[in-house]
PDB file of N, CA and C in Angstrom:
ATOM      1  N   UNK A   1       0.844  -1.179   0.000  1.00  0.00           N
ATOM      2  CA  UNK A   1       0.000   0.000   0.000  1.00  0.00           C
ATOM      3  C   UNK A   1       0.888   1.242   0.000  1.00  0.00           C
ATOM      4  N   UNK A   2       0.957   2.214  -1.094  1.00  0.00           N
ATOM      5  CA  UNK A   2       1.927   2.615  -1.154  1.00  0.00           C
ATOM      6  C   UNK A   2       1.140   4.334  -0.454  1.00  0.00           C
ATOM      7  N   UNK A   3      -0.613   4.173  -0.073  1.00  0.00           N
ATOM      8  CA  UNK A   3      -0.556   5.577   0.835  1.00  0.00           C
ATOM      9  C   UNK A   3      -0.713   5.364   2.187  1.00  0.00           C
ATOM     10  N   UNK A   4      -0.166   4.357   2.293  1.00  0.00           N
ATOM     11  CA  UNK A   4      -0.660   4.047   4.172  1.00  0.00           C
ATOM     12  C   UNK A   4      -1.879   3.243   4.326  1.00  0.00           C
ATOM     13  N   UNK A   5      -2.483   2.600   3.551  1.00  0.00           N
ATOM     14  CA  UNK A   5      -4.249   2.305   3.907  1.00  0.00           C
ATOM     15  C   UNK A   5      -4.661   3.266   3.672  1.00  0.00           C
ATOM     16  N   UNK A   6      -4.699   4.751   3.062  1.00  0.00           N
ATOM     17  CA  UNK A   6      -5.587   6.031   2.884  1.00  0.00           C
ATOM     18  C   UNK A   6      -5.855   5.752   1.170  1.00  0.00           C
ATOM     19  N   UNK A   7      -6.904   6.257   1.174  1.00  0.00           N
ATOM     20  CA  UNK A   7      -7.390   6.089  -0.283  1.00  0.00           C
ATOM     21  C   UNK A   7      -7.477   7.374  -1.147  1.00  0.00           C
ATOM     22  N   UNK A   8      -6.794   7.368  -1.898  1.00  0.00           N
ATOM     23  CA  UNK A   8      -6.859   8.572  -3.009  1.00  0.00           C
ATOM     24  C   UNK A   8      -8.149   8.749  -3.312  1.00  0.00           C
ATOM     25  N   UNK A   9      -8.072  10.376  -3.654  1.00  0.00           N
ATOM     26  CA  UNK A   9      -9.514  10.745  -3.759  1.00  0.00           C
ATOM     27  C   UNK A   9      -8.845  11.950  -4.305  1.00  0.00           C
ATOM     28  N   UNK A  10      -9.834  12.510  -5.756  1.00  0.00           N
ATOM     29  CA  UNK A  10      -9.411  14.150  -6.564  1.00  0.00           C
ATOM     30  C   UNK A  10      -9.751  15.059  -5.621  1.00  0.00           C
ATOM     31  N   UNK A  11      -9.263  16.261  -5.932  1.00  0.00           N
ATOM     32  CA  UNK A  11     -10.060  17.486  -5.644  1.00  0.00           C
ATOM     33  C   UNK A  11     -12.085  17.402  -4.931  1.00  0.00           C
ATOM     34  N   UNK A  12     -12.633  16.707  -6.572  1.00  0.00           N
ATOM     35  CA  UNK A  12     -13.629  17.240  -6.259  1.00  0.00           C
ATOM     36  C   UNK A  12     -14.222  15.707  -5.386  1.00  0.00           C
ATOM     37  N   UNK A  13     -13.837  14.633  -5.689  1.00  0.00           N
ATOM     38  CA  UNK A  13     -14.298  13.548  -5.054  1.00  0.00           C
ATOM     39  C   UNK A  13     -13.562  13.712  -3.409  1.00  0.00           C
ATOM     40  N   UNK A  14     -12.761  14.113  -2.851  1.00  0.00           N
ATOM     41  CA  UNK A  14     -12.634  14.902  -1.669  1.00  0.00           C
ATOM     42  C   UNK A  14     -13.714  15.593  -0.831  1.00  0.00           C
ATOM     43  N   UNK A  15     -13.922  16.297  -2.033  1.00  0.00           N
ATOM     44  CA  UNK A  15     -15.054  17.859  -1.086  1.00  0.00           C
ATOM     45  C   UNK A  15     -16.184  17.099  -0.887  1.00  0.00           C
ATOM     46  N   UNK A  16     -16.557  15.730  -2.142  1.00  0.00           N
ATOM     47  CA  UNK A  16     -17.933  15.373  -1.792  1.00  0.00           C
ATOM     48  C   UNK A  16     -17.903  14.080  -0.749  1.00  0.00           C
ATOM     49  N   UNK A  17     -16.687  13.877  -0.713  1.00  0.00           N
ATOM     50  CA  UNK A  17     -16.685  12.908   0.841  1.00  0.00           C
ATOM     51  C   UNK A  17     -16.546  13.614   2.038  1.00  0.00           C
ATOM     52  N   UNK A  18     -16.041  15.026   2.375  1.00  0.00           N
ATOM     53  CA  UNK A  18     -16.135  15.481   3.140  1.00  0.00           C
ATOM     54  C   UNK A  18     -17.427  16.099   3.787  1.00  0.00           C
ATOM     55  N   UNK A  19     -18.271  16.305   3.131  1.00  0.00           N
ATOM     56  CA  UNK A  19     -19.641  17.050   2.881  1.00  0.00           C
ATOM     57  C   UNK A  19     -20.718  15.713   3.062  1.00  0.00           C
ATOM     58  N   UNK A  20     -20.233  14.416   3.052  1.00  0.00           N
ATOM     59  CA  UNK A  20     -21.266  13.220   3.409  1.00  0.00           C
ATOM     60  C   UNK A  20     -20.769  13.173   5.132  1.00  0.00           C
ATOM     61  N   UNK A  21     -21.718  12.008   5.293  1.00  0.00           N
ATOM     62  CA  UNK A  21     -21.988  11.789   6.874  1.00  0.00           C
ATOM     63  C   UNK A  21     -20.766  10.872   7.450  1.00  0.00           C
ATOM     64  N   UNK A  22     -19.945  10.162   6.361  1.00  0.00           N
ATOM     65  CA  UNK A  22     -19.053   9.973   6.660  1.00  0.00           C
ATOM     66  C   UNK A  22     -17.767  10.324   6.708  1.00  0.00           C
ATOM     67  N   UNK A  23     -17.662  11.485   5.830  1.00  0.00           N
ATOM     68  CA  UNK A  23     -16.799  12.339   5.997  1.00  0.00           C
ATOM     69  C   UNK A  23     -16.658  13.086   6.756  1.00  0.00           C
ATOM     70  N   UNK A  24     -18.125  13.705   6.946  1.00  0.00           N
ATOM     71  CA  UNK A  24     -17.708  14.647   8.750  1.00  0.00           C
ATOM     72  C   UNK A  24     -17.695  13.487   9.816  1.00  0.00           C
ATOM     73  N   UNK A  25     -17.973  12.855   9.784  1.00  0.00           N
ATOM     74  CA  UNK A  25     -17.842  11.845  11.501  1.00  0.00           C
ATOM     75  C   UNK A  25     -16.099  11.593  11.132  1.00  0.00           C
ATOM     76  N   UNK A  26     -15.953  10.811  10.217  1.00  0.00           N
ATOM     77  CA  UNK A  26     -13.697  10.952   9.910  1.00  0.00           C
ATOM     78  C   UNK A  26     -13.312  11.966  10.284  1.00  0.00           C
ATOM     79  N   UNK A  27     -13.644  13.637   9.900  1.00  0.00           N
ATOM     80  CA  UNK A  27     -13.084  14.115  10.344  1.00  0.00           C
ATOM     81  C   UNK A  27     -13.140  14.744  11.855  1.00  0.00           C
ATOM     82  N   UNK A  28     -14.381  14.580  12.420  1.00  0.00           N
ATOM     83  CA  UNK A  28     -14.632  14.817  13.711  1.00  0.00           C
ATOM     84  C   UNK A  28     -13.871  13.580  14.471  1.00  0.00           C
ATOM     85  N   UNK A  29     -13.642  12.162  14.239  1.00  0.00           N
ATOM     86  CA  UNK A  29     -13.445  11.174  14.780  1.00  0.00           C
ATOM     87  C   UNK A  29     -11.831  11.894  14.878  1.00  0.00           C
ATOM     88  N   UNK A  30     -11.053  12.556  13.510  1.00  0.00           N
ATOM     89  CA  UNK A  30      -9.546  12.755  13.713  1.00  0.00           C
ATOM     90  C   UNK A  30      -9.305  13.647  14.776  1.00  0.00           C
ATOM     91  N   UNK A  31     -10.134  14.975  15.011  1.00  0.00           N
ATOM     92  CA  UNK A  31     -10.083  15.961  15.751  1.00  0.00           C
ATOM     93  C   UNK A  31     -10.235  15.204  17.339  1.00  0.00           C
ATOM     94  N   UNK A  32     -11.302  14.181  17.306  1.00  0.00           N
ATOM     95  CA  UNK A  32     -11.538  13.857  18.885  1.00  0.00           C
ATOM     96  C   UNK A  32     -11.726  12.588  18.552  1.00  0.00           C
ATOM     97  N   UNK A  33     -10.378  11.586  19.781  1.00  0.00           N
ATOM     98  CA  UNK A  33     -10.691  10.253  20.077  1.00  0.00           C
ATOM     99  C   UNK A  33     -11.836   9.967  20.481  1.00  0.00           C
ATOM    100  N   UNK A  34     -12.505  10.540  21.512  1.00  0.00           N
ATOM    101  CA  UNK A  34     -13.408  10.117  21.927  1.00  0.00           C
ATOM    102  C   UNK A  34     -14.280   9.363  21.259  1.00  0.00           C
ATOM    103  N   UNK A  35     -14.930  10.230  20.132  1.00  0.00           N
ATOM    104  CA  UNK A  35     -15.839   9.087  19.544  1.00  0.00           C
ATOM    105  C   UNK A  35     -15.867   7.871  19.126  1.00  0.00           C
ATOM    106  N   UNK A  36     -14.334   7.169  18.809  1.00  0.00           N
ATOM    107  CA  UNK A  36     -14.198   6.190  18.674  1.00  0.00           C
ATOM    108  C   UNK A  36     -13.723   5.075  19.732  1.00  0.00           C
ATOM    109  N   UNK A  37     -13.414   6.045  20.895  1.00  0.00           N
ATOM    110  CA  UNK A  37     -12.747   4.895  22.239  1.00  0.00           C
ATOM    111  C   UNK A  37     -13.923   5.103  23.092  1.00  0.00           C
ATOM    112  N   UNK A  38     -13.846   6.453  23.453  1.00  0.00           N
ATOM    113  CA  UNK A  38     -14.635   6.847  24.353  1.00  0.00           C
ATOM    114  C   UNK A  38     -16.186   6.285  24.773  1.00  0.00           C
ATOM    115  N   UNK A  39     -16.760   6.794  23.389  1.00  0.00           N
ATOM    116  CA  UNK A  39     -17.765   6.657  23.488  1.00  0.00           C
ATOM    117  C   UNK A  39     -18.418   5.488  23.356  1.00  0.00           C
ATOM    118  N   UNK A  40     -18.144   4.376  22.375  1.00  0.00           N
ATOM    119  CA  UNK A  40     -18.485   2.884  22.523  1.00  0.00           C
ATOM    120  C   UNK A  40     -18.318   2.407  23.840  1.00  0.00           C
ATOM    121  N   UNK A  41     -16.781   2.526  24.554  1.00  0.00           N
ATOM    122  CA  UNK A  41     -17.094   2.294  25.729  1.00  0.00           C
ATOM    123  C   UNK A  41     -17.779   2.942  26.229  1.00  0.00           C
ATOM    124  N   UNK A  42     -18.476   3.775  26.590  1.00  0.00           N
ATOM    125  CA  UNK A  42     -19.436   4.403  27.799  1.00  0.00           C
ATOM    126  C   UNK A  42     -20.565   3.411  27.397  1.00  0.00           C
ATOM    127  N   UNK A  43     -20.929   3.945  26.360  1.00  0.00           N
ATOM    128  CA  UNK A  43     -22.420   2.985  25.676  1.00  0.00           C
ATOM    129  C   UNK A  43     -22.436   1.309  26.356  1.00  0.00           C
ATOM    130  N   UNK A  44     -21.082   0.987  26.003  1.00  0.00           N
ATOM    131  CA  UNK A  44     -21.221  -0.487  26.138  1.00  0.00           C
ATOM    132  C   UNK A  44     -21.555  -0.828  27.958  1.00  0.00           C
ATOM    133  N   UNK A  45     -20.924   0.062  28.334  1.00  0.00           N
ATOM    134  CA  UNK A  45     -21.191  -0.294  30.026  1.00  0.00           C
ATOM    135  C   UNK A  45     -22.431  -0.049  30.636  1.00  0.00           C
ATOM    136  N   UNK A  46     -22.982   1.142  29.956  1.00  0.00           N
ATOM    137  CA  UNK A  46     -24.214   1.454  30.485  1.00  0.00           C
ATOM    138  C   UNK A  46     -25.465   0.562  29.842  1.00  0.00           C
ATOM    139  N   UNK A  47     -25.199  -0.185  28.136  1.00  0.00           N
ATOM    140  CA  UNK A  47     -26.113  -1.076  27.989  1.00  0.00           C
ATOM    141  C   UNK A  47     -25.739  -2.503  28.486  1.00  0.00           C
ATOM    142  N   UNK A  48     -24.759  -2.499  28.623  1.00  0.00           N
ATOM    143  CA  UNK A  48     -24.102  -3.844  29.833  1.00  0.00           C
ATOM    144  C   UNK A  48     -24.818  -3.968  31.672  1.00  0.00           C
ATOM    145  N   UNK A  49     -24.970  -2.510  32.057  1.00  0.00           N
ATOM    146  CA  UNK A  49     -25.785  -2.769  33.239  1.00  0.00           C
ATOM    147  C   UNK A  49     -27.397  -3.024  33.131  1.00  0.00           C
ATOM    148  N   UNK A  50     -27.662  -2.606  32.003  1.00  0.00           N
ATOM    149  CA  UNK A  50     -28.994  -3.018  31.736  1.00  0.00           C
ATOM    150  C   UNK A  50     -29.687  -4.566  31.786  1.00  0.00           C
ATOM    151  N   UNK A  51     -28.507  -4.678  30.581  1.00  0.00           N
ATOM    152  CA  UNK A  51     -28.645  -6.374  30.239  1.00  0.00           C
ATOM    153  C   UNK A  51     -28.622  -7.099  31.272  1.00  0.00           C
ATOM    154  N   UNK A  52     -27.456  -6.607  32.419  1.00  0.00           N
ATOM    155  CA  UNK A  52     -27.046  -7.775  33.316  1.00  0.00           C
ATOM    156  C   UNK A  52     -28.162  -7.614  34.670  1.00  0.00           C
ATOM    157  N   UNK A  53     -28.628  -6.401  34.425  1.00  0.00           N
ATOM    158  CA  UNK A  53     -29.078  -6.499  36.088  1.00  0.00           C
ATOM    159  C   UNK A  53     -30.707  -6.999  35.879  1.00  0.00           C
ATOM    160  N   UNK A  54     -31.001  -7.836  34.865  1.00  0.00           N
ATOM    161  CA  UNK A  54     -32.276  -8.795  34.978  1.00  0.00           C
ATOM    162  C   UNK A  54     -31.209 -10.166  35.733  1.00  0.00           C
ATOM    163  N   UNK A  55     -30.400 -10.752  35.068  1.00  0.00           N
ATOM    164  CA  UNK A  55     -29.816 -11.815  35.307  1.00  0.00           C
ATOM    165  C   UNK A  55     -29.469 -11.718  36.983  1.00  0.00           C
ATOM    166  N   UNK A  56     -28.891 -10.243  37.300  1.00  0.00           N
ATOM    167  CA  UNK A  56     -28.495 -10.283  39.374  1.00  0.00           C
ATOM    168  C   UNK A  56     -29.827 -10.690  39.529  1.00  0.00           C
ATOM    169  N   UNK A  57     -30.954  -9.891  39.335  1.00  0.00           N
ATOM    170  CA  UNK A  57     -32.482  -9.900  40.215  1.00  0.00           C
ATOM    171  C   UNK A  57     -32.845 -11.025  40.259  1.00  0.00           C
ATOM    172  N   UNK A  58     -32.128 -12.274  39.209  1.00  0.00           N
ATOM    173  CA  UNK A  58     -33.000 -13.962  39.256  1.00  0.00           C
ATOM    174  C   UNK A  58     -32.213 -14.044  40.706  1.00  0.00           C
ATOM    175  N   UNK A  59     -30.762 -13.671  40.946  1.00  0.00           N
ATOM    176  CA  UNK A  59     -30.496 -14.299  42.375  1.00  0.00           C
ATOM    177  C   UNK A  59     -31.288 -14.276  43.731  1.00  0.00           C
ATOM    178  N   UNK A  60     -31.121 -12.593  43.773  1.00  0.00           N
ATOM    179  CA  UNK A  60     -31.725 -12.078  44.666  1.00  0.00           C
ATOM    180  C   UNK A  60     -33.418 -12.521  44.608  1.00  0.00           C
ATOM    181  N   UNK A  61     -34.445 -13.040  43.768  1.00  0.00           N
ATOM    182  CA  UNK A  61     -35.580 -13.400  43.490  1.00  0.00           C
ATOM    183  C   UNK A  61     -35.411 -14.483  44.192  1.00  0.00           C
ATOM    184  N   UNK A  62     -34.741 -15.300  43.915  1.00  0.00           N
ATOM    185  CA  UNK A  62     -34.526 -17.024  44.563  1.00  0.00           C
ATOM    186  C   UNK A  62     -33.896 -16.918  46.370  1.00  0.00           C
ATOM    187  N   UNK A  63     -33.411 -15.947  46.298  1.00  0.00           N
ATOM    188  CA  UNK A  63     -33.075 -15.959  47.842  1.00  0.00           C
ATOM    189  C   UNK A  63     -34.197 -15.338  48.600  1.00  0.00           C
ATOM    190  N   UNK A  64     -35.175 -14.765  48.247  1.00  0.00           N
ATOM    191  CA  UNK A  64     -35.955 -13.971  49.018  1.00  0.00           C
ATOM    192  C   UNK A  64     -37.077 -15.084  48.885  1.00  0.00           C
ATOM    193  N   UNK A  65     -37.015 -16.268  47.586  1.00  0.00           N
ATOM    194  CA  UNK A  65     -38.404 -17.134  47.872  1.00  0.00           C
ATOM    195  C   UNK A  65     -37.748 -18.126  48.711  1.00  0.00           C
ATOM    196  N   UNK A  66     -36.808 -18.161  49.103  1.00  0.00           N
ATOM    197  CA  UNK A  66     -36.189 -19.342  49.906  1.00  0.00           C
ATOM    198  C   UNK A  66     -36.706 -18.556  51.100  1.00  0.00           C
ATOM    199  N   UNK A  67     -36.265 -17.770  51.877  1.00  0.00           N
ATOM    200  CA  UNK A  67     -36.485 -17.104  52.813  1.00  0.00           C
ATOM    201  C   UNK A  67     -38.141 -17.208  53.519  1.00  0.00           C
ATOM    202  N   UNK A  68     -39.081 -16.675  52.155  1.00  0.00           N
ATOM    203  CA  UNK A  68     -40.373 -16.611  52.146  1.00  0.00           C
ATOM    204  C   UNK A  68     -41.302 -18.070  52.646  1.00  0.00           C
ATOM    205  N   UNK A  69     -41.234 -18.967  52.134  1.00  0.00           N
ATOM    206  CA  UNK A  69     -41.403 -20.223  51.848  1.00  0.00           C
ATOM    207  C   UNK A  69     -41.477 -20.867  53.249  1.00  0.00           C
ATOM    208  N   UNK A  70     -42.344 -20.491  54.068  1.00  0.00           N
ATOM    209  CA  UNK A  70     -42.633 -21.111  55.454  1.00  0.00           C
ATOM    210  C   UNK A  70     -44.040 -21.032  55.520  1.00  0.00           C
ATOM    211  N   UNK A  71     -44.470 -22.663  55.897  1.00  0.00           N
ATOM    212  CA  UNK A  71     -45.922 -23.065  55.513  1.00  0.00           C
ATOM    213  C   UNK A  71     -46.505 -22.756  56.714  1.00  0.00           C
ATOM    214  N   UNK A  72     -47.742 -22.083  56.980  1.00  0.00           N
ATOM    215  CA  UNK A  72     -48.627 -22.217  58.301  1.00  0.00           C
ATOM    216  C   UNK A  72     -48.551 -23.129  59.506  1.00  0.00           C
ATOM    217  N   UNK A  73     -48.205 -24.202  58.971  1.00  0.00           N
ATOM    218  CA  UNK A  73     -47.968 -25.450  60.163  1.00  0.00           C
ATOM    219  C   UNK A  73     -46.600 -25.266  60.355  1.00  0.00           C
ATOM    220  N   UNK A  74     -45.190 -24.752  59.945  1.00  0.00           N
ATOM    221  CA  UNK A  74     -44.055 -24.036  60.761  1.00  0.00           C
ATOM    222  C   UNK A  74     -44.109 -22.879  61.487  1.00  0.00           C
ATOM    223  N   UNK A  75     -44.949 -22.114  60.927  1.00  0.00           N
ATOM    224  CA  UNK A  75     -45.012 -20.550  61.478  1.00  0.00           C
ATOM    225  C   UNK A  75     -45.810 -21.143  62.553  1.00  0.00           C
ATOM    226  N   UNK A  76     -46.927 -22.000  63.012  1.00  0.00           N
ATOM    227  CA  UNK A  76     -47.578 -22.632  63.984  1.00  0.00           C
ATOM    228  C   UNK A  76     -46.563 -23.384  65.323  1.00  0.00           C
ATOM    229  N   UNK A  77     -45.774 -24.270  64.633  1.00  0.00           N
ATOM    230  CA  UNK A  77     -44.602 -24.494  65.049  1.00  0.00           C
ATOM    231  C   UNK A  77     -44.125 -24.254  66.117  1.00  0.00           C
ATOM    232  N   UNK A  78     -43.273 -22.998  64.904  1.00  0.00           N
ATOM    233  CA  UNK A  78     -42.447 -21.993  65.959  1.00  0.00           C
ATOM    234  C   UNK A  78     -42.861 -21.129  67.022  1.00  0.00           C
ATOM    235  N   UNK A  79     -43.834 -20.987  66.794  1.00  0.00           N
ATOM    236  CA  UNK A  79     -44.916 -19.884  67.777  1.00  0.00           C
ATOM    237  C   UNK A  79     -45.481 -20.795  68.894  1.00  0.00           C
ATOM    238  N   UNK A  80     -45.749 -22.028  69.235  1.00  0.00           N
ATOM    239  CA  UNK A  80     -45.844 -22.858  70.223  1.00  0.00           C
ATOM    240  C   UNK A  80     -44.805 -23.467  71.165  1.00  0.00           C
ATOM    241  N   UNK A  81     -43.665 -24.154  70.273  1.00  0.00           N
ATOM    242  CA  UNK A  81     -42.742 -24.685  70.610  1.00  0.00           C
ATOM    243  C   UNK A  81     -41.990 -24.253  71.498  1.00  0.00           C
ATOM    244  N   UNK A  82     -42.108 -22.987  72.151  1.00  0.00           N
ATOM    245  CA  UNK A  82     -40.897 -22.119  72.896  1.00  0.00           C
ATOM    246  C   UNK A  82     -40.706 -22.847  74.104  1.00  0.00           C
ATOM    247  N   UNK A  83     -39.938 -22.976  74.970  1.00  0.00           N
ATOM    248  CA  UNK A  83     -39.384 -23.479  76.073  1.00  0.00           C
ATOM    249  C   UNK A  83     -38.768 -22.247  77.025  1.00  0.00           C
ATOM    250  N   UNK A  84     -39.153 -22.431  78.568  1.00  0.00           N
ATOM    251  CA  UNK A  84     -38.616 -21.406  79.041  1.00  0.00           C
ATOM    252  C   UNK A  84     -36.948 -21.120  78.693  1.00  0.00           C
ATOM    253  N   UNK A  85     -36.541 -19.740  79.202  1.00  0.00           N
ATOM    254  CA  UNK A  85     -35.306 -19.760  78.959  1.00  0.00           C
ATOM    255  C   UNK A  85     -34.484 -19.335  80.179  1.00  0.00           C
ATOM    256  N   UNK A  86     -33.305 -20.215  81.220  1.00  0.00           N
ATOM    257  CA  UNK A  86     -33.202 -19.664  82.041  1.00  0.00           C
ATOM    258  C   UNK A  86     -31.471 -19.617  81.548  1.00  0.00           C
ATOM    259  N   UNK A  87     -30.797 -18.192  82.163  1.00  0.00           N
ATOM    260  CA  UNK A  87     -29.125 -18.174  81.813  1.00  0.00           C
ATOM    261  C   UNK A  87     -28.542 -18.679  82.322  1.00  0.00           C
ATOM    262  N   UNK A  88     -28.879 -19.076  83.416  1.00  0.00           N
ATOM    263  CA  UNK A  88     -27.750 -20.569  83.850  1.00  0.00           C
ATOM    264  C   UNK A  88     -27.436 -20.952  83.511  1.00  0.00           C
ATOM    265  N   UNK A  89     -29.186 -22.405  82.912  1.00  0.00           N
ATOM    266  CA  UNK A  89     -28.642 -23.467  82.091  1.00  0.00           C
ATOM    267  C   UNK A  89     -28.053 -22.991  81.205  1.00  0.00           C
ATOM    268  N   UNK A  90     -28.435 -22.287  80.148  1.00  0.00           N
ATOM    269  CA  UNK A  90     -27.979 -21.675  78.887  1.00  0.00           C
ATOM    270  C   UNK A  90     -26.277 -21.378  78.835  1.00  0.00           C
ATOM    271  N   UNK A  91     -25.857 -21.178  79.580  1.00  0.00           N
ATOM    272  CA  UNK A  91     -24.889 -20.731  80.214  1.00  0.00           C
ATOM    273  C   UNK A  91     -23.636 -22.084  80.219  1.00  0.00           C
ATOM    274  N   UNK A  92     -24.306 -22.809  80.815  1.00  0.00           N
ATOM    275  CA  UNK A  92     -23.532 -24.287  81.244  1.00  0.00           C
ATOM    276  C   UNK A  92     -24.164 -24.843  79.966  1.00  0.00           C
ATOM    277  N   UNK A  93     -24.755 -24.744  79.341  1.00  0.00           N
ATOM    278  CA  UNK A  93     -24.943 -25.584  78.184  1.00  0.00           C
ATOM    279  C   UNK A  93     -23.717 -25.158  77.114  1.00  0.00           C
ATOM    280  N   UNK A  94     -23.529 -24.098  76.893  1.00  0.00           N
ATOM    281  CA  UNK A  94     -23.015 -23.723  75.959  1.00  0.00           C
ATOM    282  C   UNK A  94     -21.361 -23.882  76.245  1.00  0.00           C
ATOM    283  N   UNK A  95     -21.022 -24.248  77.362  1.00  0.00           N
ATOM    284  CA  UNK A  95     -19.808 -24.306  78.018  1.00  0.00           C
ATOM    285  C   UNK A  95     -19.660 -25.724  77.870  1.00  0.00           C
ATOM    286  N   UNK A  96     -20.769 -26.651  77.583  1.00  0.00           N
ATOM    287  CA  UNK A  96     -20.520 -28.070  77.731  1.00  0.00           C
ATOM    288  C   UNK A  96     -20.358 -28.286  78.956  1.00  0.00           C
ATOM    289  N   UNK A  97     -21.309 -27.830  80.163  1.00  0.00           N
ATOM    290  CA  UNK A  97     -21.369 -28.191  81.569  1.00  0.00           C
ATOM    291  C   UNK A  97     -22.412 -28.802  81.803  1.00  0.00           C
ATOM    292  N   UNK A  98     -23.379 -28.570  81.010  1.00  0.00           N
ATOM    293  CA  UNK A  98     -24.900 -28.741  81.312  1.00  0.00           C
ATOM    294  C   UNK A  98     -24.879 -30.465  81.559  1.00  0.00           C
ATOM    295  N   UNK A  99     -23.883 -31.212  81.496  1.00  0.00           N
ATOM    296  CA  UNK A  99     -24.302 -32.859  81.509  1.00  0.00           C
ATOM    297  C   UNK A  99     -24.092 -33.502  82.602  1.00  0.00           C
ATOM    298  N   UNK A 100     -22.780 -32.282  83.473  1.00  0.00           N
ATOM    299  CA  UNK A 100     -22.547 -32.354  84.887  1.00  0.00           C
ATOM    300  C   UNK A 100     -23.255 -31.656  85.604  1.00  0.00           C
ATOM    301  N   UNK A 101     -23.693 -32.968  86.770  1.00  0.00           N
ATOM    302  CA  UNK A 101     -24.569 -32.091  87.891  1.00  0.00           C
ATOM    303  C   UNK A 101     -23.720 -31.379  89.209  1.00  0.00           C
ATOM    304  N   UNK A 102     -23.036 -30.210  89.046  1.00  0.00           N
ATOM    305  CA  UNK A 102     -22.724 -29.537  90.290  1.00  0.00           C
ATOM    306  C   UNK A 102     -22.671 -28.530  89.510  1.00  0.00           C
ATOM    307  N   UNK A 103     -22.890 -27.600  90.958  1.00  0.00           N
ATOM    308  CA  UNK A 103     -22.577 -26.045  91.280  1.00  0.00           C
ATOM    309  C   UNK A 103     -21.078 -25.133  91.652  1.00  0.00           C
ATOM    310  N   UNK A 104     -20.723 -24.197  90.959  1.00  0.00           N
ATOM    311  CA  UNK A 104     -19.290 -23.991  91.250  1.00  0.00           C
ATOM    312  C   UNK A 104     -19.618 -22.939  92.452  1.00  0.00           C
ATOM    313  N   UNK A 105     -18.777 -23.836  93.358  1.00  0.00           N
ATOM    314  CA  UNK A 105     -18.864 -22.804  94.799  1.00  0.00           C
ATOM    315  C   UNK A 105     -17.199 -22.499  94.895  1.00  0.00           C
ATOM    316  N   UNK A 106     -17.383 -21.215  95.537  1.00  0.00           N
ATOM    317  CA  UNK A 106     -16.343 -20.898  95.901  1.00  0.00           C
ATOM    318  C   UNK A 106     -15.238 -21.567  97.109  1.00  0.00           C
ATOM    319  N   UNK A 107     -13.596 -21.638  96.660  1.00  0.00           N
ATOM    320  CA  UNK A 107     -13.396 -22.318  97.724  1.00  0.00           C
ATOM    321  C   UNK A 107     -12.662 -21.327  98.909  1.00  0.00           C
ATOM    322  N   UNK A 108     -12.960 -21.222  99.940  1.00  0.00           N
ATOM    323  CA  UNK A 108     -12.276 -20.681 101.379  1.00  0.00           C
ATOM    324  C   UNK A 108     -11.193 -20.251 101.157  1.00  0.00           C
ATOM    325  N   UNK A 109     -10.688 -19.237 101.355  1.00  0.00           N
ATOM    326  CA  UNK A 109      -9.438 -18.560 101.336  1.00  0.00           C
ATOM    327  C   UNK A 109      -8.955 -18.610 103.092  1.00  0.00           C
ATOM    328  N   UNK A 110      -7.657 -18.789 103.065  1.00  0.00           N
ATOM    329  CA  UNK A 110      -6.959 -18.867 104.305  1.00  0.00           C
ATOM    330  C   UNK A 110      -6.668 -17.601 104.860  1.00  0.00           C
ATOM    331  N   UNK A 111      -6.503 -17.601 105.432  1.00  0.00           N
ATOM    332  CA  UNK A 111      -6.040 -16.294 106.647  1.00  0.00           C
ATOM    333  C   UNK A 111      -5.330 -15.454 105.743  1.00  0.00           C
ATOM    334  N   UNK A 112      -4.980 -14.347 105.599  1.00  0.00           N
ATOM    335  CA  UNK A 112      -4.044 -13.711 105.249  1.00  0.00           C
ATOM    336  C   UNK A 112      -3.920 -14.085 103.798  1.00  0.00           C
ATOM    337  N   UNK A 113      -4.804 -14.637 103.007  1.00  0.00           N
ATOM    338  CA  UNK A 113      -4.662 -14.678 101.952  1.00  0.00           C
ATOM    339  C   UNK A 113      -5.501 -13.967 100.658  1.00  0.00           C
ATOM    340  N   UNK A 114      -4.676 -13.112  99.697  1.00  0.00           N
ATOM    341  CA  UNK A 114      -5.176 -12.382  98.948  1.00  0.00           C
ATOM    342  C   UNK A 114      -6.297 -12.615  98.108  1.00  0.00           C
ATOM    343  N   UNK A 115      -7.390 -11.843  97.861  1.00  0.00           N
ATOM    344  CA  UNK A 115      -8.216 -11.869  97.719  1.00  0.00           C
ATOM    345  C   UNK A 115      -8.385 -11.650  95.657  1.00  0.00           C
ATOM    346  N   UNK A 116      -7.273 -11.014  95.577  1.00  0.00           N
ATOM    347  CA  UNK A 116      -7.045 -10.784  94.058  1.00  0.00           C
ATOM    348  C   UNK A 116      -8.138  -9.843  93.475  1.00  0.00           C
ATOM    349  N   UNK A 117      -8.460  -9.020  93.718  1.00  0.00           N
ATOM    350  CA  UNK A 117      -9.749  -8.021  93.414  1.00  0.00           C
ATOM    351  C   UNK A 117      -8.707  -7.265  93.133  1.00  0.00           C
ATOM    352  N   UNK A 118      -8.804  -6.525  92.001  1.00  0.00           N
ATOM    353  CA  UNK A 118      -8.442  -5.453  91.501  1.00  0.00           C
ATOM    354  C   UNK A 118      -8.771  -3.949  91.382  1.00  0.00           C
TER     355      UNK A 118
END
């Protein structure tokens, strides 16, 4: 290619490519990148959040019917089933004490012996 990839064009076949719609966008495109980097990308991201954010909402749709999805006879359930709650046990349960039966008492300190209170 002996003009670079540019295509010869006369005088007057010039003026009438310049004067079409593709001649002014070439030469607006030479004056400013933008239209050719810029702007496809913007377009593409903003019709990219479009597209995609039906596909997020199937997630979020399926987690909220999982959530939802409690039949009358659970919600019945749960609303009966309660058991008192005392912090003791709760307490020694969660410590893995609850299977032994004693009470932690304190043991006697000797005469003269520190009490460790801070």
């Amino acid at each position: 290619m002996p003009l670079g990839g540019r295509v010869f064009r006369s005088r007057r076949q010039q003026s009438a490519y310049e004067k079409s719609l593709s001649g002014r966008y070439q030469k607006r495109l030479n004056k400013n990148p933008f239209l050719y980097f810029g702007l496809p990308f913007c377009s593409l991201v903003v019709l990219g959040y479009y597209w995609l954010s039906g596909f997020t909402a199937v997630r979020y749709e399926q987690h909220d019917r999982r959530v939802q999805e409690l039949r009358e006879e659970d919600i019945i359930n749960v609303r009966t089933n309660k058991r008192p709650v005392d912090l003791k046990e709760e307490y020694y349960r969660l410590q893995g004490l609850a299977d032994e039966d004693y009470d932690i008492k304190r043991y006697p300190r000797q005469d003269g012996e520190s009490e460790n209170v801070w």
